[in-house]
N, C-alpha and C. Protein backbone atom coordinates (compact mmCIF):
# COMPACT_ATOMS: atom_id res chain seq x y z
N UNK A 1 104.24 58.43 92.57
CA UNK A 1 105.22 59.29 93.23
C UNK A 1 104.53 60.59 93.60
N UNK A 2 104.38 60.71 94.48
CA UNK A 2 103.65 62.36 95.03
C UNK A 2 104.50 63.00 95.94
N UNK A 3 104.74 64.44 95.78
CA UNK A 3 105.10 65.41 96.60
C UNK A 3 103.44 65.56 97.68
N UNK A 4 103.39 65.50 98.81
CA UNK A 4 101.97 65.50 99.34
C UNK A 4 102.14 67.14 99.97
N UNK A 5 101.17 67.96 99.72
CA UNK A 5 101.80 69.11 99.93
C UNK A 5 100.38 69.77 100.76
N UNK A 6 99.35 68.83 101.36
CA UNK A 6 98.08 69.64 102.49
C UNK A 6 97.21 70.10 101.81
N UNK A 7 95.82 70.02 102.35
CA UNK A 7 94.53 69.89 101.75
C UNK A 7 94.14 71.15 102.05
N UNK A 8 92.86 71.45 100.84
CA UNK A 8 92.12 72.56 100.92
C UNK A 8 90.94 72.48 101.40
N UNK A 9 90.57 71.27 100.75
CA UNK A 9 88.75 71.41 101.52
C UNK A 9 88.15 72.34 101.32
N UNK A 10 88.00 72.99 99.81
CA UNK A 10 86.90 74.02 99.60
C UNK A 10 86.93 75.34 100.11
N UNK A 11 88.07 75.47 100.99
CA UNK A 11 87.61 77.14 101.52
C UNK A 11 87.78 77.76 101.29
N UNK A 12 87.63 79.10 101.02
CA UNK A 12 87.16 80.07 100.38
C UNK A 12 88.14 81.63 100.81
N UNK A 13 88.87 82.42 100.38
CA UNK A 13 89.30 83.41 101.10
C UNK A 13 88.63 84.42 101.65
N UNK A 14 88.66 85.03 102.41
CA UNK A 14 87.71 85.77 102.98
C UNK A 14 88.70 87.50 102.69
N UNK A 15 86.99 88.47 102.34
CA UNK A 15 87.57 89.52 102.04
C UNK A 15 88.28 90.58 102.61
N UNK A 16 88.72 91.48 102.48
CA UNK A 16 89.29 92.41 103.76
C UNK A 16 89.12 93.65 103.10
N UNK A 17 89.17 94.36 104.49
CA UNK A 17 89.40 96.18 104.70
C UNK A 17 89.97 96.22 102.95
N UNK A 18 89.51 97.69 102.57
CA UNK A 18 90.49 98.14 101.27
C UNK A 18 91.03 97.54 100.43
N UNK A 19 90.39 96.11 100.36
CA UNK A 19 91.15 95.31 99.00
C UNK A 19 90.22 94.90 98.29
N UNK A 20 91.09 93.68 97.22
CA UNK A 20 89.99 93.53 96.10
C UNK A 20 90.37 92.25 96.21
N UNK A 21 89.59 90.98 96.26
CA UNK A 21 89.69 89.52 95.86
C UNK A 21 89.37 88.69 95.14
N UNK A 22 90.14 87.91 94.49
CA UNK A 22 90.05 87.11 92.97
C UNK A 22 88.65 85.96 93.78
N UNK A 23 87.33 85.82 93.11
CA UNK A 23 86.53 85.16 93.09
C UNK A 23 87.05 83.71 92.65
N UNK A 24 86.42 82.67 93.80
CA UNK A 24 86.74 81.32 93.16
C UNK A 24 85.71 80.79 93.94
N UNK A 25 85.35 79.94 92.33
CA UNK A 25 84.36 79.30 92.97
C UNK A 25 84.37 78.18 93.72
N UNK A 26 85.43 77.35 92.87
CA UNK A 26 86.16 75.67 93.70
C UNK A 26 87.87 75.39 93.51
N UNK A 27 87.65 75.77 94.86
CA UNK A 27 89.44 75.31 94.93
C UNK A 27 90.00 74.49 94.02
N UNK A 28 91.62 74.04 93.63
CA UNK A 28 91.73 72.75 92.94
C UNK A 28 92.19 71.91 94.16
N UNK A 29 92.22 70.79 94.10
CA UNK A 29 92.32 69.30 94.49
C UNK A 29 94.34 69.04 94.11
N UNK A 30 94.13 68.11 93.95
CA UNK A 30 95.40 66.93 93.43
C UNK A 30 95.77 67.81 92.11
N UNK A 31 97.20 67.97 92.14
CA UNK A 31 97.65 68.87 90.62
C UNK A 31 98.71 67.80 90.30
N UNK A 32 98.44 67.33 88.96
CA UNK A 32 99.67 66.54 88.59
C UNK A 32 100.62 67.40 87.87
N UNK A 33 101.96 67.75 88.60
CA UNK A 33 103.25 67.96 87.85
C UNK A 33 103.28 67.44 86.53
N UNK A 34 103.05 68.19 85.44
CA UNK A 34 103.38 67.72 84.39
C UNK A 34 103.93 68.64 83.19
N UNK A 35 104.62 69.29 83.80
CA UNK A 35 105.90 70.27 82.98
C UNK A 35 106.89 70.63 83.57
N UNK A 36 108.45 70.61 82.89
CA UNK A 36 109.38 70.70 83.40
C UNK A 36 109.56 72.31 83.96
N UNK A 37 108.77 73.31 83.90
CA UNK A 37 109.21 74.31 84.43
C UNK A 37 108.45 74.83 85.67
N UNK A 38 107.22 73.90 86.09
CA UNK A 38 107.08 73.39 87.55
C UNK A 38 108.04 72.70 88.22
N UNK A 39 108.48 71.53 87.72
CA UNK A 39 109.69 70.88 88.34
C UNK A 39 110.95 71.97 88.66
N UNK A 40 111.18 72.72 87.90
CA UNK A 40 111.85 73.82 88.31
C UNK A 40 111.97 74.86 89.16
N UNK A 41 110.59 75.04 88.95
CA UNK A 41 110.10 75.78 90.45
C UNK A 41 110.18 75.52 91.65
N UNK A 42 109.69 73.83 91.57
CA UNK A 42 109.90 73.62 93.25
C UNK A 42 111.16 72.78 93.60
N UNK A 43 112.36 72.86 92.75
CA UNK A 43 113.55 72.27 93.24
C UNK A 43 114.40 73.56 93.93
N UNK A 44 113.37 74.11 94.84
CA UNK A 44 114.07 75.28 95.92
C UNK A 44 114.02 74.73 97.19
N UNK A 45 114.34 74.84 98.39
CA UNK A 45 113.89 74.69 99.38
C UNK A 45 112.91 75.50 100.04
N UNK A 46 113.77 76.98 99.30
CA UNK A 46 112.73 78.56 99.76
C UNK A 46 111.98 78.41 99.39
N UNK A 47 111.36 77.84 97.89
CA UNK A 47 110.16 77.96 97.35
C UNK A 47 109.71 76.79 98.18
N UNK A 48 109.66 75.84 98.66
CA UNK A 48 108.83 74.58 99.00
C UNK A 48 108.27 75.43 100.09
N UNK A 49 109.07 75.72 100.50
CA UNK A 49 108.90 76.54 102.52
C UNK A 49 107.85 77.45 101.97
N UNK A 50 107.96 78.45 101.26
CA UNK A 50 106.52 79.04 101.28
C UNK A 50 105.46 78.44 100.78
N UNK A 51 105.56 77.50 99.76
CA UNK A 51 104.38 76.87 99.68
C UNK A 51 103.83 75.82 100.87
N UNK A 52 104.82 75.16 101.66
CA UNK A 52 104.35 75.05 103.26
C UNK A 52 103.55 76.17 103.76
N UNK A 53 103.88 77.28 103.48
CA UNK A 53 103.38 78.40 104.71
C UNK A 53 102.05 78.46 103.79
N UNK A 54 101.36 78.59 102.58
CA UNK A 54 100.34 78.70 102.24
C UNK A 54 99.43 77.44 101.96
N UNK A 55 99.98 76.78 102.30
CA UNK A 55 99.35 75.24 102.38
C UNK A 55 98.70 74.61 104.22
N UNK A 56 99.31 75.57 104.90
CA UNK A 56 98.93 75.21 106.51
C UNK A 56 97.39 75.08 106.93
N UNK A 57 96.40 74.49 107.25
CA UNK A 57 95.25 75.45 106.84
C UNK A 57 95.13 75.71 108.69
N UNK A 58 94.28 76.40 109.19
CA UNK A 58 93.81 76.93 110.15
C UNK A 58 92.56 75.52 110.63
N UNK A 59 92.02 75.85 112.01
CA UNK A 59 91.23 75.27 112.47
C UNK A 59 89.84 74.59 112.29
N UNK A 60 89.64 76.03 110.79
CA UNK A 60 88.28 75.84 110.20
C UNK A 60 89.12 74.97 109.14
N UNK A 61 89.94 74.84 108.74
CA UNK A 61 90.02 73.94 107.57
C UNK A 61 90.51 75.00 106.16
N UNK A 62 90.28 76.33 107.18
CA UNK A 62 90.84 77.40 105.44
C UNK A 62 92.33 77.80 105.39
N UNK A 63 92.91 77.97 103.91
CA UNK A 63 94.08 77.85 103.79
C UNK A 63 94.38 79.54 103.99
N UNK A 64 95.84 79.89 104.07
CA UNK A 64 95.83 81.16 104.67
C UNK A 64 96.54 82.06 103.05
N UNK A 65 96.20 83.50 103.60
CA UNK A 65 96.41 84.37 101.99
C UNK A 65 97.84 85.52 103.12
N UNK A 66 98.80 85.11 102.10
CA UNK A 66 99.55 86.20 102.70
C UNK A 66 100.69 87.14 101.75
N UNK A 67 100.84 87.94 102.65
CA UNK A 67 101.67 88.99 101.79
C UNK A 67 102.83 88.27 102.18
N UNK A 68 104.19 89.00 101.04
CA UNK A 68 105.16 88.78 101.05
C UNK A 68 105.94 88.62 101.99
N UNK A 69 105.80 90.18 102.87
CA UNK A 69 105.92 90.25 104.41
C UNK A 69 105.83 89.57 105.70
N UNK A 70 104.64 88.98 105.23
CA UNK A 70 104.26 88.16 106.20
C UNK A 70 104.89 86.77 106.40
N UNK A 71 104.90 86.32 104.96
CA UNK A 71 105.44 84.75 104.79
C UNK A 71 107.16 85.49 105.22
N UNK A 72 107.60 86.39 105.05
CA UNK A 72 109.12 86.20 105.71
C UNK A 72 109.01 86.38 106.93
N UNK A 73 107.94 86.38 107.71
CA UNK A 73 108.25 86.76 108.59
C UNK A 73 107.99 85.65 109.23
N UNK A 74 106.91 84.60 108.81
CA UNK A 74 106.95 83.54 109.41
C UNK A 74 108.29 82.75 108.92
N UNK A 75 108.74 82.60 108.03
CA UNK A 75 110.19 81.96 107.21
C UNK A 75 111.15 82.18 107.95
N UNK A 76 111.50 83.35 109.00
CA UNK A 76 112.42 84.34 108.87
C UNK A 76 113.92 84.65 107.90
N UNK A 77 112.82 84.92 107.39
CA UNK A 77 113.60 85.43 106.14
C UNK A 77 113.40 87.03 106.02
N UNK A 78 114.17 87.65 105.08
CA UNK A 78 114.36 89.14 104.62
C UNK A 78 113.22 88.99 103.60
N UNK A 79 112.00 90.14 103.59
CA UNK A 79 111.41 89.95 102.30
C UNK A 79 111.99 90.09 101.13
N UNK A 80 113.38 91.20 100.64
CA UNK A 80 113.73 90.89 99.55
C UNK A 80 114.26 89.38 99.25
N UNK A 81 114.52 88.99 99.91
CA UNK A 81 115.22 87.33 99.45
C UNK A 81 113.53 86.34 98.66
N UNK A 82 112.66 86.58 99.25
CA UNK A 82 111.51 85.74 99.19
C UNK A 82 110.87 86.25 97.99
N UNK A 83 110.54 87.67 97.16
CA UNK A 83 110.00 88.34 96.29
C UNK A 83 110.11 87.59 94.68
N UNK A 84 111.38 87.19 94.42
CA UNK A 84 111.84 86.69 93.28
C UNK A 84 110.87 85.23 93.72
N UNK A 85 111.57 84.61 94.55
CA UNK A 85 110.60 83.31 94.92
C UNK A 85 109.37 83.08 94.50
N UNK A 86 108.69 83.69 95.52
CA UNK A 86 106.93 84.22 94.83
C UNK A 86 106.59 84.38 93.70
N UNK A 87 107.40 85.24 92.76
CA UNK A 87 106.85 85.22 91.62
C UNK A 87 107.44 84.16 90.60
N UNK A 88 108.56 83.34 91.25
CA UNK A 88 108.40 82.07 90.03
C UNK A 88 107.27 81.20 90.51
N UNK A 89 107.05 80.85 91.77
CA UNK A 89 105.98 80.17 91.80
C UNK A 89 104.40 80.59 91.10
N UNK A 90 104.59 81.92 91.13
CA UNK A 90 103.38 82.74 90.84
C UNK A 90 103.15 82.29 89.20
N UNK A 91 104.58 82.20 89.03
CA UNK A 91 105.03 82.02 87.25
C UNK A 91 104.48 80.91 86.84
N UNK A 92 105.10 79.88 87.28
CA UNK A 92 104.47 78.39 87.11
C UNK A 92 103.17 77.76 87.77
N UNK A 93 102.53 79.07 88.01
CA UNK A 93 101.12 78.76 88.02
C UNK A 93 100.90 77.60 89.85
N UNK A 94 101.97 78.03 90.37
CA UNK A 94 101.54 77.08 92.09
C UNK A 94 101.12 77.96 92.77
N UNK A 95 100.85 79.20 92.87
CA UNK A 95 99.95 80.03 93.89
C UNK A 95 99.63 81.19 93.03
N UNK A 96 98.92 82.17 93.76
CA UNK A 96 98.13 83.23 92.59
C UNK A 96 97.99 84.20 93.84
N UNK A 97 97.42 84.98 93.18
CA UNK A 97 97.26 86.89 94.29
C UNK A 97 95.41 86.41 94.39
N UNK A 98 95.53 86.31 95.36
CA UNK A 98 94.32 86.04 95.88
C UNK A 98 93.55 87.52 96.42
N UNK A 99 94.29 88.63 96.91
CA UNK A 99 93.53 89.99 97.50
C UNK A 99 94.79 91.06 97.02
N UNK A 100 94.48 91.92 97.15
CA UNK A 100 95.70 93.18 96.93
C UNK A 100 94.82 94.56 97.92
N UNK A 101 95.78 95.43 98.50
CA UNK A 101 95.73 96.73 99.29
C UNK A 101 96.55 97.18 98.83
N UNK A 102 95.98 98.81 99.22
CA UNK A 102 97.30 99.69 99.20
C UNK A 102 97.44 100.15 100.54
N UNK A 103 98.95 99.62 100.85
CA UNK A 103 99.76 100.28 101.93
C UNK A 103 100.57 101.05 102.05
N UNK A 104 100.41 102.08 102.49
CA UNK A 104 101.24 103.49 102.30
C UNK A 104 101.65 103.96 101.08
N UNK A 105 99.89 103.98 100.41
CA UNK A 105 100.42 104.28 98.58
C UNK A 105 101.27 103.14 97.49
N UNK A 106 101.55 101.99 98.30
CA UNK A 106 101.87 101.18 97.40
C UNK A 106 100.89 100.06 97.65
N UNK A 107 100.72 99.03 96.05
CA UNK A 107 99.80 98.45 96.50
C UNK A 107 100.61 96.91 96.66
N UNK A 108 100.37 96.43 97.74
CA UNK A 108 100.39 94.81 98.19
C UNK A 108 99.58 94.01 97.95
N UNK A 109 100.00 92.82 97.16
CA UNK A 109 99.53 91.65 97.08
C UNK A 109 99.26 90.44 98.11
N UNK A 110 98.53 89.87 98.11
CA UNK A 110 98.81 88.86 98.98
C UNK A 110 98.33 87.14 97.93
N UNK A 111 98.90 86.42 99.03
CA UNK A 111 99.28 85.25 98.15
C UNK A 111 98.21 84.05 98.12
N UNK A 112 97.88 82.95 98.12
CA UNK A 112 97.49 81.90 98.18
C UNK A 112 97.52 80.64 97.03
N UNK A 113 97.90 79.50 97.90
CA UNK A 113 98.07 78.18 97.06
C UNK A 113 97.14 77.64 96.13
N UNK A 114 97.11 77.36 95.18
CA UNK A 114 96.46 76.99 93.72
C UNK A 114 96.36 75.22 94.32
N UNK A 115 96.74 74.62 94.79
CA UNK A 115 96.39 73.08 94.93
C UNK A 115 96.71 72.91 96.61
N UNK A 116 96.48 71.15 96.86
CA UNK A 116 97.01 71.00 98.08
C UNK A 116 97.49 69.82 98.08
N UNK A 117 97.75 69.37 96.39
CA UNK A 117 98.31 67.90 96.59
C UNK A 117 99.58 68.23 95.15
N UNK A 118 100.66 67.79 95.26
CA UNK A 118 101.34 67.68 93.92
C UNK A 118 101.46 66.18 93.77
N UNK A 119 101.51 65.62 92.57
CA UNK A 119 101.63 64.33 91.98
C UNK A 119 102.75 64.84 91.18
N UNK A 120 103.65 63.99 91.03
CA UNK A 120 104.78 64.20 89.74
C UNK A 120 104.33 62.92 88.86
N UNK A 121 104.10 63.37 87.64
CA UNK A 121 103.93 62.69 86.36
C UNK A 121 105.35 61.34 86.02
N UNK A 122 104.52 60.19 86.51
CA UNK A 122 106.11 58.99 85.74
C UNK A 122 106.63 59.40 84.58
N UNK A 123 105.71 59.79 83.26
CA UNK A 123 105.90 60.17 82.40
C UNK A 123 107.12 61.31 81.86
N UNK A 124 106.85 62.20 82.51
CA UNK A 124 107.86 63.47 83.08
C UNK A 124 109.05 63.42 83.81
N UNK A 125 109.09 62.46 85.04
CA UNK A 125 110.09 62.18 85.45
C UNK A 125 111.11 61.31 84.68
N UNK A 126 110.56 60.27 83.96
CA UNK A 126 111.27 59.80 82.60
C UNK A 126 111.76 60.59 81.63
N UNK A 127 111.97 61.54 81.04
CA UNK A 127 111.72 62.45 80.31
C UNK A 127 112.51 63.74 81.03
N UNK A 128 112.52 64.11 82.03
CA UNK A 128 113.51 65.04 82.66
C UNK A 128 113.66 64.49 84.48
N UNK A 129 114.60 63.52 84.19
CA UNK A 129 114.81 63.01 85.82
C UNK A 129 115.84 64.06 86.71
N UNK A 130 117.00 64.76 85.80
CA UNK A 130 117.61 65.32 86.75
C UNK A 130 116.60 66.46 87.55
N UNK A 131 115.43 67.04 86.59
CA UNK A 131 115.03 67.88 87.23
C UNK A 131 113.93 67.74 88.40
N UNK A 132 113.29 66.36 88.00
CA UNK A 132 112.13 65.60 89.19
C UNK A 132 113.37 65.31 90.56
N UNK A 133 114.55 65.16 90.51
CA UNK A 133 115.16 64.20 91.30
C UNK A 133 115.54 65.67 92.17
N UNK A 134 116.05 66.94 91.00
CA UNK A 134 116.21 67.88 91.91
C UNK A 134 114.89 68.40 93.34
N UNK A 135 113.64 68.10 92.76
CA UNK A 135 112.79 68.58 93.24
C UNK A 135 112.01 67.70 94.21
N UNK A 136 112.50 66.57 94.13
CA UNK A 136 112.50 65.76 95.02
C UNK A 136 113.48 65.84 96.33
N UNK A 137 114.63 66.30 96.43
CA UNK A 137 115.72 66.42 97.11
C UNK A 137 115.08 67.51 97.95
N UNK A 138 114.63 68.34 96.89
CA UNK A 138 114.25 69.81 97.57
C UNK A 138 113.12 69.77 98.72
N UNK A 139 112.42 68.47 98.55
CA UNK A 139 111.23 68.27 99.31
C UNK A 139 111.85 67.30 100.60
N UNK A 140 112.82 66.39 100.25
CA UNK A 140 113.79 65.78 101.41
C UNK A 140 114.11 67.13 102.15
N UNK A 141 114.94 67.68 101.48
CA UNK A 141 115.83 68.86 102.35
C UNK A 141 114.59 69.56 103.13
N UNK A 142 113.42 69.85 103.25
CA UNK A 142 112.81 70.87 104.11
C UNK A 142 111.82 69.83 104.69
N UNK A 143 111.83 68.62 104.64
CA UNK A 143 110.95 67.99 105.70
C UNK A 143 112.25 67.55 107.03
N UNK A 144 113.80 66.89 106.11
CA UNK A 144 114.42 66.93 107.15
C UNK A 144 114.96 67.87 108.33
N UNK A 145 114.87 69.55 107.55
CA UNK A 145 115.02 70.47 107.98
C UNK A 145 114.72 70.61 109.35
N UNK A 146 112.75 70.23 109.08
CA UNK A 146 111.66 70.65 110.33
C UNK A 146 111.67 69.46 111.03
N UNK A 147 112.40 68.32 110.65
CA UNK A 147 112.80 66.71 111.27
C UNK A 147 113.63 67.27 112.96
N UNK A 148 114.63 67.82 111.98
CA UNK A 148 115.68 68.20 113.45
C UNK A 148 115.26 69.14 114.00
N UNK A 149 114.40 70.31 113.28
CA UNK A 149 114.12 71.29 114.34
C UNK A 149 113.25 70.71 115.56
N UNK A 150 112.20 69.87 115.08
CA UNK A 150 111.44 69.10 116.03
C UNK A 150 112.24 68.30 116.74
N UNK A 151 112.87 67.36 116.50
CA UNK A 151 113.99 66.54 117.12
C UNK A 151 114.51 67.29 118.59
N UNK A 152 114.96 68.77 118.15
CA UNK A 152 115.89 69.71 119.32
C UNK A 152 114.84 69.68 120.40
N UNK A 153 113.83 69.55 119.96
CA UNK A 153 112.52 70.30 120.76
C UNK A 153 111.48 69.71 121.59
N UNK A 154 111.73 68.11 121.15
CA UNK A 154 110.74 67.10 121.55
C UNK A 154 111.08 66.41 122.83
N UNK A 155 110.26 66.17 123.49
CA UNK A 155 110.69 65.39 124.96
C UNK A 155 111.39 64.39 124.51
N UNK A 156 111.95 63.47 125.67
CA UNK A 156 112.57 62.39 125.73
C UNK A 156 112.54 61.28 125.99
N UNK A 157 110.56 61.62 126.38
CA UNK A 157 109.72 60.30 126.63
C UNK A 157 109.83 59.46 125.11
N UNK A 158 109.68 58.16 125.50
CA UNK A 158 109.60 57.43 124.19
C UNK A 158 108.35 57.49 123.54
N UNK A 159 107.21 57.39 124.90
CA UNK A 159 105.71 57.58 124.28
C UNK A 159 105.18 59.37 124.09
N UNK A 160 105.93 60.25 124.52
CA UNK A 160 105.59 61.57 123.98
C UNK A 160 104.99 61.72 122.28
N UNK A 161 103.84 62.60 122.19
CA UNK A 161 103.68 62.68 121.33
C UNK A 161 104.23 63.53 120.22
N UNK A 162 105.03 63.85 120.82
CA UNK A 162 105.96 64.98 119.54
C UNK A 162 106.87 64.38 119.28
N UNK A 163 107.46 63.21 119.73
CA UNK A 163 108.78 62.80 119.69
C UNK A 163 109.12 62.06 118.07
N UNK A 164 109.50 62.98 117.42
CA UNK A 164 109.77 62.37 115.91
C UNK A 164 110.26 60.84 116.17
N UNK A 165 109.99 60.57 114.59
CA UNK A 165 110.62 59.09 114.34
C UNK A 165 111.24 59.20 112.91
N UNK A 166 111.90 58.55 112.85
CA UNK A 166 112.93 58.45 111.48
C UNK A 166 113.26 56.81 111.21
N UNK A 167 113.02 55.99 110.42
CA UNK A 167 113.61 55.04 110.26
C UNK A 167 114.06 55.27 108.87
N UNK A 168 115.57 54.54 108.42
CA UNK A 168 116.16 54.68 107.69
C UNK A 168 117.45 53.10 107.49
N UNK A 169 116.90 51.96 106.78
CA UNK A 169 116.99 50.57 106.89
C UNK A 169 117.11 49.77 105.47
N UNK A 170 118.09 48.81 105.35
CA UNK A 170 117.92 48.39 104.30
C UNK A 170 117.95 46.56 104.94
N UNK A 171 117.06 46.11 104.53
CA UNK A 171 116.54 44.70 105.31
C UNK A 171 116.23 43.09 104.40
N UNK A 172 116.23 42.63 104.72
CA UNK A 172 115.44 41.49 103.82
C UNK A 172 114.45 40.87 104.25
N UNK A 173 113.62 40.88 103.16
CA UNK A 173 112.52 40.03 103.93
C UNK A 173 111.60 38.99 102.82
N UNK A 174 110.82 38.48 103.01
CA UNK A 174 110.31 37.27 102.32
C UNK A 174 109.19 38.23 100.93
N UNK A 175 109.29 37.89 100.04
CA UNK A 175 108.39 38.43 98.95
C UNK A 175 106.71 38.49 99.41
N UNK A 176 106.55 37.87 99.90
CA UNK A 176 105.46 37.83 100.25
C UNK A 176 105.20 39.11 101.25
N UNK A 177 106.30 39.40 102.23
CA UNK A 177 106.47 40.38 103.55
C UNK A 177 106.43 41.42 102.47
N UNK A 178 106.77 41.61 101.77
CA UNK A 178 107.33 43.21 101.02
C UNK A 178 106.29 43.63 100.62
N UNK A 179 105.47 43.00 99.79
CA UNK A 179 104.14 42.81 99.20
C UNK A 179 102.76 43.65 100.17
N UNK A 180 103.28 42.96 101.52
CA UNK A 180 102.62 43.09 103.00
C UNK A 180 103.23 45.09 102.75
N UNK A 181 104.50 44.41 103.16
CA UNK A 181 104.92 46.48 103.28
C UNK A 181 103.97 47.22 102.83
N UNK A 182 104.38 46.97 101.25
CA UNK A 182 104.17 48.41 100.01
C UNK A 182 102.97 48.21 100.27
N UNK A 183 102.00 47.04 100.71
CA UNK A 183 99.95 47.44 101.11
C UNK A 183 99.52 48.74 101.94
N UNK A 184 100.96 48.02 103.29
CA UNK A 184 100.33 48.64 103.97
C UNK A 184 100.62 50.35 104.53
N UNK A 185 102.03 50.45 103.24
CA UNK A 185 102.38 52.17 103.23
C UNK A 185 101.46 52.44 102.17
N UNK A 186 100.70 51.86 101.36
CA UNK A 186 99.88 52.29 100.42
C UNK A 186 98.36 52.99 101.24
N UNK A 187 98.34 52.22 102.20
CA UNK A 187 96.98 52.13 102.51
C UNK A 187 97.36 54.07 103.70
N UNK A 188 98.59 53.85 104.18
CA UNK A 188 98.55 54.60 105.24
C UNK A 188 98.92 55.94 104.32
N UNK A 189 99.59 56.20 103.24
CA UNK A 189 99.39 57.27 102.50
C UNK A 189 97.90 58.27 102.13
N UNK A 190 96.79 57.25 101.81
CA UNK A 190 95.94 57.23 101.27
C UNK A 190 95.32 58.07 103.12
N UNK A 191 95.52 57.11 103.45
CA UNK A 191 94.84 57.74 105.28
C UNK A 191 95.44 59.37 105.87
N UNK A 192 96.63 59.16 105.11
CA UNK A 192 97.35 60.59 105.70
C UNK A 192 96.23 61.98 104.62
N UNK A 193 96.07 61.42 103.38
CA UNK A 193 95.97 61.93 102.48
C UNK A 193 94.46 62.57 102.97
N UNK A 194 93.92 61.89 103.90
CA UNK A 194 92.36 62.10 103.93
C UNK A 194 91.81 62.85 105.04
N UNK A 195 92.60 63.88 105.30
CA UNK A 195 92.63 64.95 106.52
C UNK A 195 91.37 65.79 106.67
N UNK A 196 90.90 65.89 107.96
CA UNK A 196 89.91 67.24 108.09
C UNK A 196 89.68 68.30 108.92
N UNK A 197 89.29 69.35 108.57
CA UNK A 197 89.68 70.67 109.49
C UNK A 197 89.70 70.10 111.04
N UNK A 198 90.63 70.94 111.96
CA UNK A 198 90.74 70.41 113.12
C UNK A 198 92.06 69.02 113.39
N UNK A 199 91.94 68.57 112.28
CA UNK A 199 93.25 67.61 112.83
C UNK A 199 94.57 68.38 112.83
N UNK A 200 95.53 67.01 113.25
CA UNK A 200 96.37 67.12 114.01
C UNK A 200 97.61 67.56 112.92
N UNK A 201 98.10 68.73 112.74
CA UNK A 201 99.48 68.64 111.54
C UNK A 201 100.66 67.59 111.98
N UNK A 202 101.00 66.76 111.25
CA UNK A 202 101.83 65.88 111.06
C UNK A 202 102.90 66.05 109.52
N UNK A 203 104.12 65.53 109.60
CA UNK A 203 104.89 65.56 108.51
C UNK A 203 105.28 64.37 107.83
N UNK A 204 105.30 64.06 107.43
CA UNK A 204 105.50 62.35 106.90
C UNK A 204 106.66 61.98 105.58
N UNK A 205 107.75 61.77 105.37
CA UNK A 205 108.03 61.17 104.16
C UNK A 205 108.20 59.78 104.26
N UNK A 206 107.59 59.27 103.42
CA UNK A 206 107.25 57.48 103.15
C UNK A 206 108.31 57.38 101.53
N UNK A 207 109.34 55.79 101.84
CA UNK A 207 110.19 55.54 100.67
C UNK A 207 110.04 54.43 101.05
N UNK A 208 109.62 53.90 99.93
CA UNK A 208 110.04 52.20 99.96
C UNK A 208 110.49 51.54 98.65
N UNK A 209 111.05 50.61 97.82
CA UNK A 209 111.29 49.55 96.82
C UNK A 209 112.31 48.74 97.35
N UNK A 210 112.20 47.69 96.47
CA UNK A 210 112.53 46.37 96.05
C UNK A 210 114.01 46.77 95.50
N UNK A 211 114.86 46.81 96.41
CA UNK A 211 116.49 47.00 96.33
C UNK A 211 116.73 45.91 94.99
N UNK A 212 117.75 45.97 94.55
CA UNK A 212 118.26 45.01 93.61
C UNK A 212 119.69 44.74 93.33
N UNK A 213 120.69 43.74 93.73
CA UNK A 213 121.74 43.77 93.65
C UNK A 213 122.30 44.28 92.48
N UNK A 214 123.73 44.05 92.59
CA UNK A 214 124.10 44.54 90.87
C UNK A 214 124.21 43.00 89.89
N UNK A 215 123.57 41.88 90.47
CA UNK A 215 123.64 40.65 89.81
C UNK A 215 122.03 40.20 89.38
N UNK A 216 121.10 40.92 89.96
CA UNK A 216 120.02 40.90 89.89
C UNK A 216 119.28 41.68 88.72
């Protein structure tokens, strides 16, 4: 079960005018969810959305460091609404202060993402499902969000390349076919998963199992 949340690829923040930046030597990779007060954290939508905004990477492949300000402003959001946000994520250890300035005598932080993959622990989700299921919802709610915003926005060609797709189906098919399925969303996860600077941003949620009557 993975929240897939965009790759780092090693890069590095770069320093600026009048600040000071936390040294790292190697990004992290794949973070497995495995405490309930991460799961807590990201059963926001606000919180997912900014960890979208620090998870985007740029052309070279580097992920972006921003102030509070900034992420509302890409959000549009009010920065007081976003402040509390930040620092639970900050709390549960999903992003960190990567540079700080002082602007007009006060000093500003700025932000950046600690991973670029979440895994949720089976283990954990057994063990506290209402709160995996919340945080799962939370990750439905802001991909469908940017579903329809794209939707409003996309041509009406069938072969356009922006033109979202949604399937949403409950079917039957031969054991053997299903088998076929779950390969071959296995295989195309793994492909989404394997991105490099310069490609194309895409959004993806993949669901599949083996329905089961209530006699089954």
């Amino acid at each position: 079960m993975n929240i897939h949340v965009f790759m780092n690829d090693d890069s590095f923040v770069s320093g600026w005018q009048d600040g000071s930046m936390t040294d790292v030597d190697e990004q992290p990779g794949t973070r497995e969810v495995d405490s309930v007060e991460v799961l807590r954290a990201l059963a926001d939508p606000v919180r997912l959305a900014i960890l979208a905004a620090l998870n985007t990477r740029d052309a070279d492949g580097k992920l972006p460091v921003m102030a509070v300000k900034e992420l509302a402003s890409q959000l549009a959001e009010p920065p007081t609404k976003l402040y509390r946000h930040v620092k639970q994520l900050e709390a549960a250890d999903l992003i960190e202060v990567a540079a700080t300035r002082l602007v007009s005598g006060i000093q500003e932080q700025r932000y950046r993402s600690r991973q670029h993959d979440l895994r949720l622990s089976p283990a954990l989700y057994r063990r506290h499902t209402d709160e995996s299921e919340a945080a799962i919802r939370s990750a439905f709610d802001v991909f469908l969000a940017s579903f329809f915003d794209q939707a409003a926005k996309a041509s009406f060609d069938a072969d356009a390349p922006d033109r979202p797709i949604l399937l949403v189906a409950e079917e039957q098919v031969s054991p053997a076919a299903a088998e076929r399925i779950r390969a071959r969303l296995t295989d195309l996860t793994k492909e989404i998963a394997d991105s490099e600077p310069g490609d194309v941003p895409v959004s993806v949620a993949l669901g599949f199992f083996r329905s089961r009557g209530p006699d089954r």
